[in-house]
Protein backbone atom coordinates (compact mmCIF):
# COMPACT_ATOMS: atom_id res chain seq x y z
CA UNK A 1 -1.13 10.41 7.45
CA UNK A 2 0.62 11.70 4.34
CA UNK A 3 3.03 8.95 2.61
CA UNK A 4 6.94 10.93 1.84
CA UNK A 5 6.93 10.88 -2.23
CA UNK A 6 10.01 8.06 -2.83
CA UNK A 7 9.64 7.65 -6.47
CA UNK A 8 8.59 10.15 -9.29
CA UNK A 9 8.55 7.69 -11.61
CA UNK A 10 9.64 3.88 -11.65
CA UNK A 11 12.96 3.18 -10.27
CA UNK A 12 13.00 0.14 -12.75
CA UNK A 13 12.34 1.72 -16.23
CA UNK A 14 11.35 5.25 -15.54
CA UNK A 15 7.71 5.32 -16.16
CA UNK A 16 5.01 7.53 -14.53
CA UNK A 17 3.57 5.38 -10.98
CA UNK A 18 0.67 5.09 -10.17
CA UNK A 19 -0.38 5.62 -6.68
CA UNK A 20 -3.61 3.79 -4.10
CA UNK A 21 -3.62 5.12 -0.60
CA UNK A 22 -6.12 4.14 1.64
CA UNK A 23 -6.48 3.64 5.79
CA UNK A 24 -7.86 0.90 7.56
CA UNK A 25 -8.31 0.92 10.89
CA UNK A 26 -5.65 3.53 11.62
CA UNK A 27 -2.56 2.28 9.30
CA UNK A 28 -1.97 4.29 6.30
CA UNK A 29 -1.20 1.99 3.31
CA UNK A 30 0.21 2.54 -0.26
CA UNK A 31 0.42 0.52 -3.04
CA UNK A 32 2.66 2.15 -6.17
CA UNK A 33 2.04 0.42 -9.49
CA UNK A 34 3.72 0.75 -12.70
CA UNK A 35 1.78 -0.12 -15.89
CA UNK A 36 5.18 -0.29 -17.82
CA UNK A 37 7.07 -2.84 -16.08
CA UNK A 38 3.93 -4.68 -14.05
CA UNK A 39 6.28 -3.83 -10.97
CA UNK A 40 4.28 -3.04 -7.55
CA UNK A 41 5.54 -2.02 -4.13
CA UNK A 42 3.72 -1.54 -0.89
CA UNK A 43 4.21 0.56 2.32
CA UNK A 44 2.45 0.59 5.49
CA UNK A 45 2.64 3.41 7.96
CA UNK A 46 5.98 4.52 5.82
CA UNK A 47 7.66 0.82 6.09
CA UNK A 48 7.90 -1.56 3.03
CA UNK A 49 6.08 -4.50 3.30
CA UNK A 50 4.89 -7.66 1.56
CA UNK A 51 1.95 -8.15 0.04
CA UNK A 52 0.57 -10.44 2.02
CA UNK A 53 1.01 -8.39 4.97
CA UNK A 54 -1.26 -5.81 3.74
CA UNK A 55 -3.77 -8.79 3.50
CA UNK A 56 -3.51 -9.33 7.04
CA UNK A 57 -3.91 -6.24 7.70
CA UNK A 58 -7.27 -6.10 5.97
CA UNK A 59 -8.47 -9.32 7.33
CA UNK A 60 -7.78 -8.45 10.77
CA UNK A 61 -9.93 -4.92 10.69
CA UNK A 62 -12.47 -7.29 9.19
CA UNK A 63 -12.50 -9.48 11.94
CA UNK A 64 -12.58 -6.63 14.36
CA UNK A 65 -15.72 -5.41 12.89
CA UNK A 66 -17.59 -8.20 12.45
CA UNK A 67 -17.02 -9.05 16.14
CA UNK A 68 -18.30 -5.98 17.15
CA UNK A 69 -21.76 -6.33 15.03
């Protein structure tokens, strides 16, 4: 799934993001950083979401696998 470019650069103070994408178990997830400010923001499938959500979302494909092993 490709993730719709929001930010060039840091809506805060204007500095270059940096960008993690990765997929687990289906859901597209992106975390933006900026190195300037210490500011991070994450999506999942396109939606902004806390962090903690993307933890669940983690834990739960870890559960899944380890239940099928």
């Amino acid at each position: 799934m490709a993730f719709p470019i929001a930010h060039a650069s840091c809506p805060r103070c204007s500095s270059k993001l940096v960008e993690i994408r990765l997929d687990q178990a289906g859901r597209a997830m992106l975390m933006r950083s900026c190195s300037t400010c210490d500011t991070r923001w994450w999506q999942r499938d396109g939606e902004d979401v806390a962090f903690g959500s993307i933890l669940d979302t983690v834990a739960s494909t870890k559960k899944l696998i380890a239940a099928k092993v």
